[in-house]
C-alpha atoms as a PDB file:
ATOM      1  CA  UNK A   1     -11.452 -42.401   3.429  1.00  0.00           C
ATOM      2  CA  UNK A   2     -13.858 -45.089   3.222  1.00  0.00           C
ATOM      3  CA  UNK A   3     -12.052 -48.609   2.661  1.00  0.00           C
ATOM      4  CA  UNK A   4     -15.327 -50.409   1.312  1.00  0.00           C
ATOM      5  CA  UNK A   5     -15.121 -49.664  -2.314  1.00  0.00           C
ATOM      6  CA  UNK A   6     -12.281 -51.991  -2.196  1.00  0.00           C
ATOM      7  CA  UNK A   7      -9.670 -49.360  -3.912  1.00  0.00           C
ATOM      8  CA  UNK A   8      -5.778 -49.575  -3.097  1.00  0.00           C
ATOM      9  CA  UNK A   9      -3.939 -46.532  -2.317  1.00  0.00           C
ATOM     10  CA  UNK A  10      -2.818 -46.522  -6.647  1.00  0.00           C
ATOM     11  CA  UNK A  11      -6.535 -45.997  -6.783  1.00  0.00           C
ATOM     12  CA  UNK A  12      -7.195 -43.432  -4.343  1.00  0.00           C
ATOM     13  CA  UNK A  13      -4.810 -41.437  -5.427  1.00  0.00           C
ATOM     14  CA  UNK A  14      -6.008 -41.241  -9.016  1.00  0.00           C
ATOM     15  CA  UNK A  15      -9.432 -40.550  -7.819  1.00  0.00           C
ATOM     16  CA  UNK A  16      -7.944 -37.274  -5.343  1.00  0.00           C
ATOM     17  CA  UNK A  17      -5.978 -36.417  -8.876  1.00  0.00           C
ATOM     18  CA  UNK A  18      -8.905 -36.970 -11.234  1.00  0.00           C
ATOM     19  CA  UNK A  19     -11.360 -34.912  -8.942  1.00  0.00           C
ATOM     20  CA  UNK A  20      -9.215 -31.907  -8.617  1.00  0.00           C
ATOM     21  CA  UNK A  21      -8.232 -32.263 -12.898  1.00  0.00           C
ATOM     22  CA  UNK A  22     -10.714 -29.409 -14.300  1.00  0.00           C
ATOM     23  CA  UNK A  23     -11.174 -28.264 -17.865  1.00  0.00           C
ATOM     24  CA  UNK A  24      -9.504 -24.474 -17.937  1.00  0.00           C
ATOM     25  CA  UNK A  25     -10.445 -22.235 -21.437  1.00  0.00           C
ATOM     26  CA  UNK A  26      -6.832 -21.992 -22.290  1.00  0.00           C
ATOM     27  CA  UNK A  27      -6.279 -26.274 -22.019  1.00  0.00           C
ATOM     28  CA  UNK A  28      -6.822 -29.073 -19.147  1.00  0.00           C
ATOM     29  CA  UNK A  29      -5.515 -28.202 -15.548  1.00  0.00           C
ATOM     30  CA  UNK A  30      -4.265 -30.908 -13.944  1.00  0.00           C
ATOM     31  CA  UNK A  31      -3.127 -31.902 -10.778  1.00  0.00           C
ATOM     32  CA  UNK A  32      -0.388 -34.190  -9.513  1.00  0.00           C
ATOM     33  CA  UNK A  33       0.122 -35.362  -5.562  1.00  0.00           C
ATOM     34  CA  UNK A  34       2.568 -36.341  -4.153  1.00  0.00           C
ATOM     35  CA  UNK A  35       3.013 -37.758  -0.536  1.00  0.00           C
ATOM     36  CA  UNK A  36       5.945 -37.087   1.615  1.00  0.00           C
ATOM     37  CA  UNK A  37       7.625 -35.224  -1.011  1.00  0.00           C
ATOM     38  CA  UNK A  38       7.795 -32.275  -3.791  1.00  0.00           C
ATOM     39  CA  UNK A  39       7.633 -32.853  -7.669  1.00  0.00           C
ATOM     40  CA  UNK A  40      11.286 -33.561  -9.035  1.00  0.00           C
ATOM     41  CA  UNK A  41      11.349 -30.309 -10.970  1.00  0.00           C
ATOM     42  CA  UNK A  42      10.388 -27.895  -8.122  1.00  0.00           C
ATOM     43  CA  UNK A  43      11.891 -30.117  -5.422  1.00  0.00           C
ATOM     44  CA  UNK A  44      15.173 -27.258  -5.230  1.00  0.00           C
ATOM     45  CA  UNK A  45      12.898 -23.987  -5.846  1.00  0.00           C
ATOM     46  CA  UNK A  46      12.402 -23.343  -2.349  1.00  0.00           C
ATOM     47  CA  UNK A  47      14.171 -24.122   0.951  1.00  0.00           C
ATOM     48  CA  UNK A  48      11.885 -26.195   3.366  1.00  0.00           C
ATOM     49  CA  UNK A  49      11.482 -25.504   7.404  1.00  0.00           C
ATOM     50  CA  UNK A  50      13.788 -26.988   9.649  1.00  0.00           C
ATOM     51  CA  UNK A  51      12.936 -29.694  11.502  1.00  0.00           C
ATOM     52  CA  UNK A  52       9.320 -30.011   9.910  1.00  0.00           C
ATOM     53  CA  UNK A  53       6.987 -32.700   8.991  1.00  0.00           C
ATOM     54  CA  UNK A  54       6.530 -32.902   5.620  1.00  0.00           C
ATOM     55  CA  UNK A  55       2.972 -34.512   4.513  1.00  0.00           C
ATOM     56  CA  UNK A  56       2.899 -33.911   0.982  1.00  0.00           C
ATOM     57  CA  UNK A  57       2.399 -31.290  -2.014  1.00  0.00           C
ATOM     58  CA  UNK A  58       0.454 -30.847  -5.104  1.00  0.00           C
ATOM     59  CA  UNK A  59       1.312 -29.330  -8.120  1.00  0.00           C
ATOM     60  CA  UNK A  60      -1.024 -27.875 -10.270  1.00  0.00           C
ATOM     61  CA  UNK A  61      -0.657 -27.746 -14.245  1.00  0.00           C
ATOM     62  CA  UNK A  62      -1.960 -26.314 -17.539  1.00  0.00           C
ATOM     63  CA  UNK A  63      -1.165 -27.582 -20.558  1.00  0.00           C
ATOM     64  CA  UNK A  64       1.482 -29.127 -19.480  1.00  0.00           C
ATOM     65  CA  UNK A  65       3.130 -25.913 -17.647  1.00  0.00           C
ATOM     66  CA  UNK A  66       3.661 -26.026 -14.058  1.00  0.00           C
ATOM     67  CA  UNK A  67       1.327 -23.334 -12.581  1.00  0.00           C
ATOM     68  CA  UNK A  68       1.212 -23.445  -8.999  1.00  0.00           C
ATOM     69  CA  UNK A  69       3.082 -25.555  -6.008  1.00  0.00           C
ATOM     70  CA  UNK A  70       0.948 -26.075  -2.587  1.00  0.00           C
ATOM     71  CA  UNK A  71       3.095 -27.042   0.034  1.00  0.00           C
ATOM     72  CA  UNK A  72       1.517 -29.239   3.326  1.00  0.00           C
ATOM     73  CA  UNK A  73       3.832 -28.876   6.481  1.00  0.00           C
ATOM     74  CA  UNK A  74       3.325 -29.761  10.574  1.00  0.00           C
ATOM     75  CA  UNK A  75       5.998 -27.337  12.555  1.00  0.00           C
ATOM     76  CA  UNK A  76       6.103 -27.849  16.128  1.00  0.00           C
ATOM     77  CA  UNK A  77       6.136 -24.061  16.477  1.00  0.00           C
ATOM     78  CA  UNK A  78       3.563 -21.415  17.910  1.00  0.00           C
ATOM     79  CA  UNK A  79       2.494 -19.934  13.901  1.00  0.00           C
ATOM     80  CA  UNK A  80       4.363 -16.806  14.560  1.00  0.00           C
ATOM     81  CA  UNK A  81       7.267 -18.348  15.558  1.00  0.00           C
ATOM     82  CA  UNK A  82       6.532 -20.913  12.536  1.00  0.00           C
ATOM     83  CA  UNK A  83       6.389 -18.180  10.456  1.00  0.00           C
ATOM     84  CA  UNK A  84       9.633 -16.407  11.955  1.00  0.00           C
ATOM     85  CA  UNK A  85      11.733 -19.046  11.962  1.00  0.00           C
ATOM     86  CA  UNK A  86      10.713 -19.910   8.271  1.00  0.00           C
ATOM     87  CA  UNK A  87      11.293 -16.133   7.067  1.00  0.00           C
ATOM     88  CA  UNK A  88      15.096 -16.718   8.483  1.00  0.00           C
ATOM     89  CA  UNK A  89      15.587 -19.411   6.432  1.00  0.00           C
ATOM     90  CA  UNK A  90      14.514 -17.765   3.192  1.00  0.00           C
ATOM     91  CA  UNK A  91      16.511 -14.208   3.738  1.00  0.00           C
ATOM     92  CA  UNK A  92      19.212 -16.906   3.924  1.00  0.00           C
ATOM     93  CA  UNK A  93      18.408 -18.189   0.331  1.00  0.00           C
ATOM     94  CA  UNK A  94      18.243 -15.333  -1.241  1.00  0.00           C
ATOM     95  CA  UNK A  95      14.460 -14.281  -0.898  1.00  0.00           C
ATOM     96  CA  UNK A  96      12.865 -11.178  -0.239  1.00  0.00           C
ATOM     97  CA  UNK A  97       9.531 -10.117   1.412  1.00  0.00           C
ATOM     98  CA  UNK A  98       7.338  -8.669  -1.846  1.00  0.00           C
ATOM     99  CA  UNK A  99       4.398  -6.408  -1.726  1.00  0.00           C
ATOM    100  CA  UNK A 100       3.006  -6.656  -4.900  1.00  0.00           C
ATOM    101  CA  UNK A 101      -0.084  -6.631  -4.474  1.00  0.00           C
ATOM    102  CA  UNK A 102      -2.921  -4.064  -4.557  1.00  0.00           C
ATOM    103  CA  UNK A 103      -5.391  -3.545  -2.042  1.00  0.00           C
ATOM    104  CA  UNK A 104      -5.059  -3.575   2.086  1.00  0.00           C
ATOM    105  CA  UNK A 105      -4.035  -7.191   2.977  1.00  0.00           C
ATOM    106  CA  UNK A 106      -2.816  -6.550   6.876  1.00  0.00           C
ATOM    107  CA  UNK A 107      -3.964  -5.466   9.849  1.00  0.00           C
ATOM    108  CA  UNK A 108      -5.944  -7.499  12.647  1.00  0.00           C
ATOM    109  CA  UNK A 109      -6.819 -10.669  10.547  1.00  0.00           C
ATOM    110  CA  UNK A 110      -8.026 -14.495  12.103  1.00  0.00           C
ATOM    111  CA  UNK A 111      -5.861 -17.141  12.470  1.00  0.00           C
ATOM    112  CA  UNK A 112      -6.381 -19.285   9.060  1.00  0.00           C
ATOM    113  CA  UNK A 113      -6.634 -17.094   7.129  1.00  0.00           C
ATOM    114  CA  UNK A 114      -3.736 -16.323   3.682  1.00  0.00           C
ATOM    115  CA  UNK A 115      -3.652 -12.785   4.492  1.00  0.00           C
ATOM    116  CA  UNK A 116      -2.568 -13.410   7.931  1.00  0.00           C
ATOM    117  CA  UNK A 117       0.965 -15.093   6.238  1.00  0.00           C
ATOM    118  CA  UNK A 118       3.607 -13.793   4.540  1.00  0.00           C
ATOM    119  CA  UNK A 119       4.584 -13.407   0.533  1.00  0.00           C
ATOM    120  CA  UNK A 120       8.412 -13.390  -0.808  1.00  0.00           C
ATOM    121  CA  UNK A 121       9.847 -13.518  -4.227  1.00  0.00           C
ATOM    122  CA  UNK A 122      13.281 -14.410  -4.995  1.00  0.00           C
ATOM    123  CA  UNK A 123      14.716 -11.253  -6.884  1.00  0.00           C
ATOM    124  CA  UNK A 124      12.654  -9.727  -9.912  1.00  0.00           C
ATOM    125  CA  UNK A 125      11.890 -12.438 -11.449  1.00  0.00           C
ATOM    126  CA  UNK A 126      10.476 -16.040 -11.321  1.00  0.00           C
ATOM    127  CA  UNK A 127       7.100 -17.123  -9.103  1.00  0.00           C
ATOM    128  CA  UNK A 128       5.474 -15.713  -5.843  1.00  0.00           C
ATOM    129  CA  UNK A 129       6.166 -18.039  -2.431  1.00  0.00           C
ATOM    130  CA  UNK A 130       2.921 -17.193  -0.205  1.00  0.00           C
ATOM    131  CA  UNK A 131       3.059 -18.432   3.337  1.00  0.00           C
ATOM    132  CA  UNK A 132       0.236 -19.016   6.148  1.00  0.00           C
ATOM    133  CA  UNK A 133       0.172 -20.692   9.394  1.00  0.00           C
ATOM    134  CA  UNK A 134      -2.814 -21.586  10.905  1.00  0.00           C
ATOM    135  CA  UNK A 135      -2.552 -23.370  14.887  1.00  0.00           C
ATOM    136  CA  UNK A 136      -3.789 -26.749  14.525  1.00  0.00           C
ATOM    137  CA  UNK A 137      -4.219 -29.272  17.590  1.00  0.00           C
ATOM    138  CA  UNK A 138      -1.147 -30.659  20.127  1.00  0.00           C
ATOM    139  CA  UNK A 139       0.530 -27.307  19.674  1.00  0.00           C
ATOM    140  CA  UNK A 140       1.690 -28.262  15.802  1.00  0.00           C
ATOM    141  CA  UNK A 141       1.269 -25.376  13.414  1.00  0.00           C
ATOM    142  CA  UNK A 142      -0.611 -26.183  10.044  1.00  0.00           C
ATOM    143  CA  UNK A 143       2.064 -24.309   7.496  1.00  0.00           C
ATOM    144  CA  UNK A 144       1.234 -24.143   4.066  1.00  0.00           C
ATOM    145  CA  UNK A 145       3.707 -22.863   0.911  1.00  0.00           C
ATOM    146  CA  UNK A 146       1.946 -22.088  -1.897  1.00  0.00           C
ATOM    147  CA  UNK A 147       4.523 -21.479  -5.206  1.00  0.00           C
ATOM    148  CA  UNK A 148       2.481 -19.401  -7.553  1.00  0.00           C
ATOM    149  CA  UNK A 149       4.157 -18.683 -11.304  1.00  0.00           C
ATOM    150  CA  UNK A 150       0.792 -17.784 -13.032  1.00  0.00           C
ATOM    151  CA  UNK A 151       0.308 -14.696 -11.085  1.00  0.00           C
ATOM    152  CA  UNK A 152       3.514 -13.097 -12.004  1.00  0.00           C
ATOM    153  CA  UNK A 153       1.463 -12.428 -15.355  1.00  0.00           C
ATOM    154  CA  UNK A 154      -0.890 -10.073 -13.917  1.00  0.00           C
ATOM    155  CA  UNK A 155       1.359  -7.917 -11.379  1.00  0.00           C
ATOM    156  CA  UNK A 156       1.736  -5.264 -13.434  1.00  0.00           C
ATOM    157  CA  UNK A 157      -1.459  -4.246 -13.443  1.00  0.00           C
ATOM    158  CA  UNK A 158      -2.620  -5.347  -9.968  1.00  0.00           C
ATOM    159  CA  UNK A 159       0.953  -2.803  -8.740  1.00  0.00           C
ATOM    160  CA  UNK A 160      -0.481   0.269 -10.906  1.00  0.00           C
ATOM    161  CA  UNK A 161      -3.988  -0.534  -9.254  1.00  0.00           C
ATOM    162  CA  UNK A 162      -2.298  -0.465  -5.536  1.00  0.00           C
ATOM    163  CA  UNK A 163      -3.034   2.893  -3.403  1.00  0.00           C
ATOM    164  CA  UNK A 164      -1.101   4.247  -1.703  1.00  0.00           C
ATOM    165  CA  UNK A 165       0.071   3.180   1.741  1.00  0.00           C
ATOM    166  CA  UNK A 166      -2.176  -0.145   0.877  1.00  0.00           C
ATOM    167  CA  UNK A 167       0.587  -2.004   1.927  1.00  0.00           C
ATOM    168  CA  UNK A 168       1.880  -0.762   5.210  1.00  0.00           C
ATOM    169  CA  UNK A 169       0.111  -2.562   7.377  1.00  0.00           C
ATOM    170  CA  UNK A 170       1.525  -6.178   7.660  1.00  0.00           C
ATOM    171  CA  UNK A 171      -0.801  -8.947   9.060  1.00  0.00           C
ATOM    172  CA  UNK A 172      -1.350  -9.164  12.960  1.00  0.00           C
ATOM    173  CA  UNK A 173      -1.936 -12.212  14.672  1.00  0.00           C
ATOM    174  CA  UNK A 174      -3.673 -12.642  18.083  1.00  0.00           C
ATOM    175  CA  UNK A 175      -1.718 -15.028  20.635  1.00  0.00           C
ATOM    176  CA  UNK A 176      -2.196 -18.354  20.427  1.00  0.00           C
ATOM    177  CA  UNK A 177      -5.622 -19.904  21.276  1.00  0.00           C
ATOM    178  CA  UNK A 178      -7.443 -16.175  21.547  1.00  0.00           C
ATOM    179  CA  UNK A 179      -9.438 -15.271  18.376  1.00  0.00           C
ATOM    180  CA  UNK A 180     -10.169 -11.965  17.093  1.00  0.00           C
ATOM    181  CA  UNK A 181     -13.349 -10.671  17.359  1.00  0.00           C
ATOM    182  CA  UNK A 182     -14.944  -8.121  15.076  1.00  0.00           C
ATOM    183  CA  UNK A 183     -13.170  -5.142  13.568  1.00  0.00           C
ATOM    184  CA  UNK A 184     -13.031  -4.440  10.195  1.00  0.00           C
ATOM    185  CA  UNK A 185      -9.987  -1.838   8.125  1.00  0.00           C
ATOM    186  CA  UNK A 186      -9.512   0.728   5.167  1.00  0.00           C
ATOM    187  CA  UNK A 187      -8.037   4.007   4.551  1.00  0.00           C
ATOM    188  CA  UNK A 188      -6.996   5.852   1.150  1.00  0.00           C
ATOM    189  CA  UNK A 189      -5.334   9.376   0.741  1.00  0.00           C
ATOM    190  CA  UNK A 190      -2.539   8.091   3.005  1.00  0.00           C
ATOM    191  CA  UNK A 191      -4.175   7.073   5.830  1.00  0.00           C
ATOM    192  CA  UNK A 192      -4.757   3.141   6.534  1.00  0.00           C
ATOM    193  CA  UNK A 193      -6.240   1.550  10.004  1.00  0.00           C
ATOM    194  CA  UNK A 194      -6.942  -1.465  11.152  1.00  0.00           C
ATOM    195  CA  UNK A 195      -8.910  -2.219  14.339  1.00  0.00           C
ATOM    196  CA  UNK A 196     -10.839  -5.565  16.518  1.00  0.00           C
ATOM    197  CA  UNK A 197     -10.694  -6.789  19.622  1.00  0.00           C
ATOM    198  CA  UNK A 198      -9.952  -9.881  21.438  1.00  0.00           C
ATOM    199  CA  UNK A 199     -11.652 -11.536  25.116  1.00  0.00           C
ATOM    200  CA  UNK A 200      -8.674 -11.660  27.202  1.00  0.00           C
ATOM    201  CA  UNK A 201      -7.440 -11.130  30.771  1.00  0.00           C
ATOM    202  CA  UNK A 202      -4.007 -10.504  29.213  1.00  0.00           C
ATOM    203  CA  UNK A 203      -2.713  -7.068  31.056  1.00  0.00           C
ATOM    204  CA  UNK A 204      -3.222  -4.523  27.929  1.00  0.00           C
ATOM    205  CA  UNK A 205       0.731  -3.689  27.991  1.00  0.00           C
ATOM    206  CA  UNK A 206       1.484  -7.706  27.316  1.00  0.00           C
ATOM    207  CA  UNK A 207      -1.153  -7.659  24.495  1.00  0.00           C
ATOM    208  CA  UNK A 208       0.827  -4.441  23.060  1.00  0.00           C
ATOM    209  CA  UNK A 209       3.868  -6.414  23.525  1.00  0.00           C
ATOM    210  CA  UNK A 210       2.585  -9.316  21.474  1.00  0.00           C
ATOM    211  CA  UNK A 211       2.000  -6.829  18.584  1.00  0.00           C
ATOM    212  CA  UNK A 212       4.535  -4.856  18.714  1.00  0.00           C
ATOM    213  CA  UNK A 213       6.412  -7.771  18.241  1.00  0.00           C
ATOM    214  CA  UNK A 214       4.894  -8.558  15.058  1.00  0.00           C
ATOM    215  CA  UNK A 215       5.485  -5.252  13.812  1.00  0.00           C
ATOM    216  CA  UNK A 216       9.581  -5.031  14.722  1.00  0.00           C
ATOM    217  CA  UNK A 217       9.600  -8.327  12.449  1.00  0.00           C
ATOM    218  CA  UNK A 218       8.013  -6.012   9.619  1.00  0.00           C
ATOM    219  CA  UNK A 219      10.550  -3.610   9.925  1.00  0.00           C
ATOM    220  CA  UNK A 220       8.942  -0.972  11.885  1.00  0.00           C
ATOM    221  CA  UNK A 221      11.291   1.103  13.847  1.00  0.00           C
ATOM    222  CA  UNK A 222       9.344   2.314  17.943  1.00  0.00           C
ATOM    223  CA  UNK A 223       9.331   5.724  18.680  1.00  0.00           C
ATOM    224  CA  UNK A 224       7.779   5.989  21.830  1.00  0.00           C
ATOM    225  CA  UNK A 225       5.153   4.302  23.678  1.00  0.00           C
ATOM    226  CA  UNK A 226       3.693   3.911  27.406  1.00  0.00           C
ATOM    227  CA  UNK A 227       1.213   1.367  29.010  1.00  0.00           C
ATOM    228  CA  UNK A 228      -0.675   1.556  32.661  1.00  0.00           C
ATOM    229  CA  UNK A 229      -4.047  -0.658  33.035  1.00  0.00           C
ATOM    230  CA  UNK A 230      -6.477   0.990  31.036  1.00  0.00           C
ATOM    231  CA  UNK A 231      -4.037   1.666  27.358  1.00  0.00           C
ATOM    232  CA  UNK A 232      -0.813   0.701  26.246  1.00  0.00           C
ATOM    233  CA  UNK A 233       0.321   2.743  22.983  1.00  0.00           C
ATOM    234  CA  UNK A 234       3.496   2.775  20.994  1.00  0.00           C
ATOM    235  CA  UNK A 235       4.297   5.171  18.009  1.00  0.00           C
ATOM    236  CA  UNK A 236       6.278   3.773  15.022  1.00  0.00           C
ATOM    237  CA  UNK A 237       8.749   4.874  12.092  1.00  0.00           C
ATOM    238  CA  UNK A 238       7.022   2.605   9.016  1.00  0.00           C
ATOM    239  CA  UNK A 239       9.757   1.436   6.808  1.00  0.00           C
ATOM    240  CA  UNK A 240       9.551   1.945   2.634  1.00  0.00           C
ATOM    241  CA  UNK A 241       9.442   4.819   0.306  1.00  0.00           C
ATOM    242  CA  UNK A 242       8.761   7.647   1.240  1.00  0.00           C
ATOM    243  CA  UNK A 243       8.200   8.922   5.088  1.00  0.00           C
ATOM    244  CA  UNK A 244       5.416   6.649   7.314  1.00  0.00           C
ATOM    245  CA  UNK A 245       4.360   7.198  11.062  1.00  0.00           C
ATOM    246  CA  UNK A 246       2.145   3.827  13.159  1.00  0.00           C
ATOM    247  CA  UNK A 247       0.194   4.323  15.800  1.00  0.00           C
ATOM    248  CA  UNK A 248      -0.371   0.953  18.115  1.00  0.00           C
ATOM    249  CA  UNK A 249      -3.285   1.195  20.541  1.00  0.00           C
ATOM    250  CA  UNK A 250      -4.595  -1.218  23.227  1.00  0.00           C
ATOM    251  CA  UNK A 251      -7.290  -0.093  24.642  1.00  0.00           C
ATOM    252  CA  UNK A 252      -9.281  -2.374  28.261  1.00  0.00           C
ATOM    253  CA  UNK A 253     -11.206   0.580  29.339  1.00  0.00           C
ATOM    254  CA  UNK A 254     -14.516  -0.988  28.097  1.00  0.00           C
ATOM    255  CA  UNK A 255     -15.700  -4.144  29.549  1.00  0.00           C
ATOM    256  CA  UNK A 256     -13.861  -6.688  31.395  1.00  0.00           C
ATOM    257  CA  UNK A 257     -11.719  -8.860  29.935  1.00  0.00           C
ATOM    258  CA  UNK A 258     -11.702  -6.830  26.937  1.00  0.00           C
ATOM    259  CA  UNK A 259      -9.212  -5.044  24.581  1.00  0.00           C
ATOM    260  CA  UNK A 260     -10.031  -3.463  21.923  1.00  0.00           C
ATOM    261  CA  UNK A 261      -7.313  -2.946  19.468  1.00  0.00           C
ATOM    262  CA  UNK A 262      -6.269  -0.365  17.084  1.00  0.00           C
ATOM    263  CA  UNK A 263      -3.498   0.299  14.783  1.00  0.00           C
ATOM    264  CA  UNK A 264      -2.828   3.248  11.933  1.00  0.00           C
ATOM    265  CA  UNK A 265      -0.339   4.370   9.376  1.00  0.00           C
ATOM    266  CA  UNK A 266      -0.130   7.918   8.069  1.00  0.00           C
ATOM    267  CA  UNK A 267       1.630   9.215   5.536  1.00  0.00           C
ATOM    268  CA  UNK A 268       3.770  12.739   6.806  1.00  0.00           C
ATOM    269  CA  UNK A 269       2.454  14.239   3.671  1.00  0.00           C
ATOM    270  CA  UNK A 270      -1.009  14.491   4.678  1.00  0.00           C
ATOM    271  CA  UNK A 271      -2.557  18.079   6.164  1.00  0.00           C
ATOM    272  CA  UNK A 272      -1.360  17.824   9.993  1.00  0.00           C
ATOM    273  CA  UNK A 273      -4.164  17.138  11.965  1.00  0.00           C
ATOM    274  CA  UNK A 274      -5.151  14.202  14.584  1.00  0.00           C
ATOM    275  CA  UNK A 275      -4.329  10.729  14.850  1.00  0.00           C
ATOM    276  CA  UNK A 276      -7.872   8.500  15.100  1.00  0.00           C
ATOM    277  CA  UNK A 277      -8.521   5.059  16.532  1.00  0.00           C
ATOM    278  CA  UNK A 278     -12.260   4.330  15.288  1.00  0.00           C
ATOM    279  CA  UNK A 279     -13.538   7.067  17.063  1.00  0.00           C
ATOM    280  CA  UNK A 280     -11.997   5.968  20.419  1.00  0.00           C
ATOM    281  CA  UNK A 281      -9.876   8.710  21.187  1.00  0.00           C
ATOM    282  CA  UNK A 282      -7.596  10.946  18.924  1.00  0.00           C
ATOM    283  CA  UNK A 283      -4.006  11.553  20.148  1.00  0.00           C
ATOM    284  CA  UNK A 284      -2.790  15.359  18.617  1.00  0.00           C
ATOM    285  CA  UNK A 285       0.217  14.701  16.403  1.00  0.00           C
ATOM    286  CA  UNK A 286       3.345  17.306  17.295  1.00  0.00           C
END
């Protein structure tokens, strides 16, 4: 901030409050900060990390209800171990991972981004606890918690609008200080895939390894798998209702330095045919 206008920190902090206040249809949303700490009320909804820097939170109002909690943390974690360790600490409370929502919101997704995090609830009731890591510099992981009670409103419509298998796929992250690169996802009818690649001299059984990894955490269950130096490939038992197969695929056949990833989830009700990574290659299912 700029120290000219001769404002104390009382000042700049009703300035930060009074910029983020907006007019909402149904009454003024307003916005409270507060550094180093939580807001009395909500200070004992949520367990914080171990061992983490807190910088501050701000809680967002209207009409006078609470509305939403956003959470600024440093962890001196790698974000999937961030988010790991975290997740520990709120099975221990009492919370739950919750997929709720509709639409595909895993797969192969950048670093920064909210998908790429994690959402809980604790039991049926009460608000929606989203959490994202994002790598920031000196090896500290950015974490944000972001306490959401408005939303609880519209999950019952948002759960009736959710197809199928839309939420199988949990977030992947790439390792730490390699971005994804391209890729895109979709599915319907009980088939969901996910695919990108990443610039990387990694052997293509470590960078299965990394995501496979990421998937155990999720609850998926290996079957089988192999690697040599061209493609590493793992098959999975998908946990939830109902009866789910993964396929993991890394593939450096390509260009140098280059693996292309790939991962599916098919529902065993669907007409037996092949499994396909993008066009790839097609592994015959038994």
């Amino acid at each position: 901030m700029s120290s000219g206008s001769g404002l104390d920190a009382a000042g700049w902090h009703e300035l930060a409050q009074r910029l983020l206040d907006y007019q909402a249809p149904d009454g003024l949303s307003s916005v409270e900060l507060f550094l180093h700490r939580l807001p009395e009320p909500l200070a004992n909804e949520i367990p914080l990390p171990e061992r983490a820097r807190l910088l501050g939170s701000m809680l967002r109002s209207n009409a006078g209800r609470p509305t939403l909690l956003e959470v600024v943390l440093d962890v001196d974690l790698p974000p999937d171990d961030a988010l790991a360790a975290y997740e520990e600490s709120l099975v221990r409370n009492g919370w739950t991972t919750f997929e709720g929502f509709g639409g595909m919101h895993g797969g192969f997704v950048p670093a920064g981004i909210v998908g790429t995090g994690r959402v809980y609830r604790h039991g049926r009731r009460g608000p929606v606890l989203m959490v994202a890591a994002m790598a920031r510099e000196a090896a500290l992981t950015d974490l944000r918690l972001r306490l959401d009670s408005e939303i609880v409103r519209h999950l019952p419509q948002m759960q009736r609008n959710r197809p199928e298998g839309a939420d199988r796929l949990p977030p992947l992250q790439a390792p730490s200080g390699i971005p994804l690169r391209g890729g895109g996802g979709g599915g319907g009818d009980g088939r969901w895939y996910s695919e990108a690649a990443v610039d990387t001299d990694m052997p293509v059984a470590e960078v299965e390894s990394h995501f496979a990894k990421q998937l155990e955490r999720a609850g998926w269950k290996r079957l089988a798998g192999s690697a040599d130096d061209t493609v590493a490939w793992s098959s999975w038992e998908v946990p939830g209702k109902g009866s789910w197969r993964g396929l993991l695929l890394v593939l450096g056949a390509f260009r140098p330095n280059e693996r292309v990833l790939s991962v599916h989830v098919e529902s065993d009700s669907q007409p037996r045919g092949s499994w396909s990574a993008g066009g790839i290659m097609s592994l015959k299912r038994a």
